[in-house]
C-alpha atoms as a PDB file:
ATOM      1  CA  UNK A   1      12.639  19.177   4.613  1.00  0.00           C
ATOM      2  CA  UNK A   2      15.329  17.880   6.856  1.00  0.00           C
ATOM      3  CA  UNK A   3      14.609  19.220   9.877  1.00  0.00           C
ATOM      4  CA  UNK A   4      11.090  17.744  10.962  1.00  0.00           C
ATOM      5  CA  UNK A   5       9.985  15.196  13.019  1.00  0.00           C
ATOM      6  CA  UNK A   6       7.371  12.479  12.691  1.00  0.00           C
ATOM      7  CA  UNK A   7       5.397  10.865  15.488  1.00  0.00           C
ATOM      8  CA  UNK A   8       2.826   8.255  15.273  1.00  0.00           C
ATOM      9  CA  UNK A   9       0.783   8.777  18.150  1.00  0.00           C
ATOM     10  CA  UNK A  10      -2.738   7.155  19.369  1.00  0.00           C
ATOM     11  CA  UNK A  11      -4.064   9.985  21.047  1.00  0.00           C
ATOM     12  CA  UNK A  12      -6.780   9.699  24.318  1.00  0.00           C
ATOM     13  CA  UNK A  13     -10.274  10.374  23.305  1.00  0.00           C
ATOM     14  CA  UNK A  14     -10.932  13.734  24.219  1.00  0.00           C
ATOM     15  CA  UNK A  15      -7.302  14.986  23.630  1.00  0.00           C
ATOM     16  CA  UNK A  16      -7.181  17.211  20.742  1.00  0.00           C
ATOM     17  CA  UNK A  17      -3.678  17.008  18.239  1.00  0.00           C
ATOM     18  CA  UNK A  18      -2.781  20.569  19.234  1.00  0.00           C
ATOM     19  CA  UNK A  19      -2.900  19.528  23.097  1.00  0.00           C
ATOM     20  CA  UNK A  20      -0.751  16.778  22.224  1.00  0.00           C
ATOM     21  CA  UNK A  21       1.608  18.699  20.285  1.00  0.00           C
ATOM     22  CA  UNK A  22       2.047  20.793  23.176  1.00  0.00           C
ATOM     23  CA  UNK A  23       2.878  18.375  25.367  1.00  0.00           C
ATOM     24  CA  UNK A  24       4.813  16.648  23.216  1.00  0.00           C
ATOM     25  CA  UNK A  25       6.962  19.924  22.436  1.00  0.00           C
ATOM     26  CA  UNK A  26       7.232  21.193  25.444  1.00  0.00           C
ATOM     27  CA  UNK A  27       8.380  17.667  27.570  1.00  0.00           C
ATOM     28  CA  UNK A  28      10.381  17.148  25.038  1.00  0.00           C
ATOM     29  CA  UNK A  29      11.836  20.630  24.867  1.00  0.00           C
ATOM     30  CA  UNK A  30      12.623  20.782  28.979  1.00  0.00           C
ATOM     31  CA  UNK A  31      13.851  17.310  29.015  1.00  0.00           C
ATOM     32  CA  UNK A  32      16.797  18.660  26.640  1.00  0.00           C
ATOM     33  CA  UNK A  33      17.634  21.695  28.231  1.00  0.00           C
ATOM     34  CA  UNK A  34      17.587  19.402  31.560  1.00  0.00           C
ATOM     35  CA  UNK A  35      19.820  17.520  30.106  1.00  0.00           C
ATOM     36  CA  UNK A  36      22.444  20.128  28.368  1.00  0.00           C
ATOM     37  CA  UNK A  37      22.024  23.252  29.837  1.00  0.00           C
ATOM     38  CA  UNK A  38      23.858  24.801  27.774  1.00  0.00           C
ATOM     39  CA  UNK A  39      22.349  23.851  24.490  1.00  0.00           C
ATOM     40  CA  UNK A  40      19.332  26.803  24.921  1.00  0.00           C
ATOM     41  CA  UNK A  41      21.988  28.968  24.415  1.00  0.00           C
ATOM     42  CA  UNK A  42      23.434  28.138  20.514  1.00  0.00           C
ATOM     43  CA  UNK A  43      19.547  28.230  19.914  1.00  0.00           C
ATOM     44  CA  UNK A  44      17.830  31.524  18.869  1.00  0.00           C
ATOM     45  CA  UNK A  45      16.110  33.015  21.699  1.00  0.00           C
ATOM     46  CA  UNK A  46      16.256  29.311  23.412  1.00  0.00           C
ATOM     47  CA  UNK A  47      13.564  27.992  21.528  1.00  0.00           C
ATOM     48  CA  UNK A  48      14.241  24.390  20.787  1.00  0.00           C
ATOM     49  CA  UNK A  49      10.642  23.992  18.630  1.00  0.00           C
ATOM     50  CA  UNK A  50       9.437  25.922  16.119  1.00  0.00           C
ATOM     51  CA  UNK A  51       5.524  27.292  16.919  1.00  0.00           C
ATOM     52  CA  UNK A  52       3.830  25.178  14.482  1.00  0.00           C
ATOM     53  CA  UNK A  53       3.288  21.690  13.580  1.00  0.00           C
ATOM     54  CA  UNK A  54       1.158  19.661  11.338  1.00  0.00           C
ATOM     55  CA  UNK A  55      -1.168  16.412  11.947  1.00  0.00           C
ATOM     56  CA  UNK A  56      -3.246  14.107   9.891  1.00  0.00           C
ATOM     57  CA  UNK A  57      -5.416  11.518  10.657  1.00  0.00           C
ATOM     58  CA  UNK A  58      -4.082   7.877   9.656  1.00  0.00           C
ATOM     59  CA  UNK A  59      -7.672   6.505   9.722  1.00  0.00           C
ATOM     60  CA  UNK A  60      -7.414   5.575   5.858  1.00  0.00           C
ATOM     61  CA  UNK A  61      -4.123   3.444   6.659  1.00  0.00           C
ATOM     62  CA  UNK A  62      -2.829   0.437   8.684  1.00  0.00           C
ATOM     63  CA  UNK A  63      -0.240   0.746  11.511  1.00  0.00           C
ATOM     64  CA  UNK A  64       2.386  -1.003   9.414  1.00  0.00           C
ATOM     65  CA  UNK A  65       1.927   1.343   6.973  1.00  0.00           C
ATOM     66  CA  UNK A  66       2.021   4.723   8.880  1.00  0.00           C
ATOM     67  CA  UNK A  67       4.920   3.228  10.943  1.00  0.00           C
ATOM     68  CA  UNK A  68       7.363   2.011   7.634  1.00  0.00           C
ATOM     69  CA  UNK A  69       6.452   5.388   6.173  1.00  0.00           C
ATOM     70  CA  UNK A  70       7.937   7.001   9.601  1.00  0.00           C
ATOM     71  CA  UNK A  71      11.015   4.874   9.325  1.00  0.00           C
ATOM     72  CA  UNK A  72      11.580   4.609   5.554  1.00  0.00           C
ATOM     73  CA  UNK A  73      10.592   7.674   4.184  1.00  0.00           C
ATOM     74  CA  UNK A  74      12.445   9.395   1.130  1.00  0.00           C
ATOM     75  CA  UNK A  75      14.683  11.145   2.807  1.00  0.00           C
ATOM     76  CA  UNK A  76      18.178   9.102   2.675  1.00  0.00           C
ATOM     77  CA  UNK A  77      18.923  10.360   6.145  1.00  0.00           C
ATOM     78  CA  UNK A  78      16.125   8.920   7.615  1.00  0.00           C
ATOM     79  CA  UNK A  79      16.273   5.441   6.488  1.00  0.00           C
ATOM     80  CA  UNK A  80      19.832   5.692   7.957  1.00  0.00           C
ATOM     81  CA  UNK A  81      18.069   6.771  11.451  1.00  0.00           C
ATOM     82  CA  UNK A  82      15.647   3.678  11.440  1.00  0.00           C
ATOM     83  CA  UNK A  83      18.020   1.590  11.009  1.00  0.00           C
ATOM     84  CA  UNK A  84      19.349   2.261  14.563  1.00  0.00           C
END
């Protein structure tokens, strides 16, 4: 899919992935619309994030692997991206 994001995060034990999602999502999300008012409005209902996400645990990987996976991944698009 083209329109996802990935985040390697190392969360604070006791924080829960859907707390961080949140918070992620919504800072994100305000910070934007801070930004460029006007941008809520091209978006339907002025949503910027859809309502769900996904996580995994990395525990059976490195860093440097998570992290090239995040930058180099198969999408053509992306490996554009990381090389920014």
């Amino acid at each position: 899919m083209s329109d996802h994001v990935h985040v390697v995060a190392d969360l604070p034990s006791g924080m829960s992935p859907a707390r961080a999602a949140m918070l992620l999502k919504g800072a994100s999300a305000r910070d934007l619309f801070a930004f460029e008012p006007k941008f809520r409005k091209r978006l339907w209902a002025g949503h910027f994030w859809a309502r769900g996400y996904f996580h995994r645990s990395a525990g059976d990987a490195d860093l440097a692997t998570i992290t090239h996976y995040v930058r180099h991944g198969n999408d053509s698009r992306q490996q554009k991206l990381a090389a920014y």
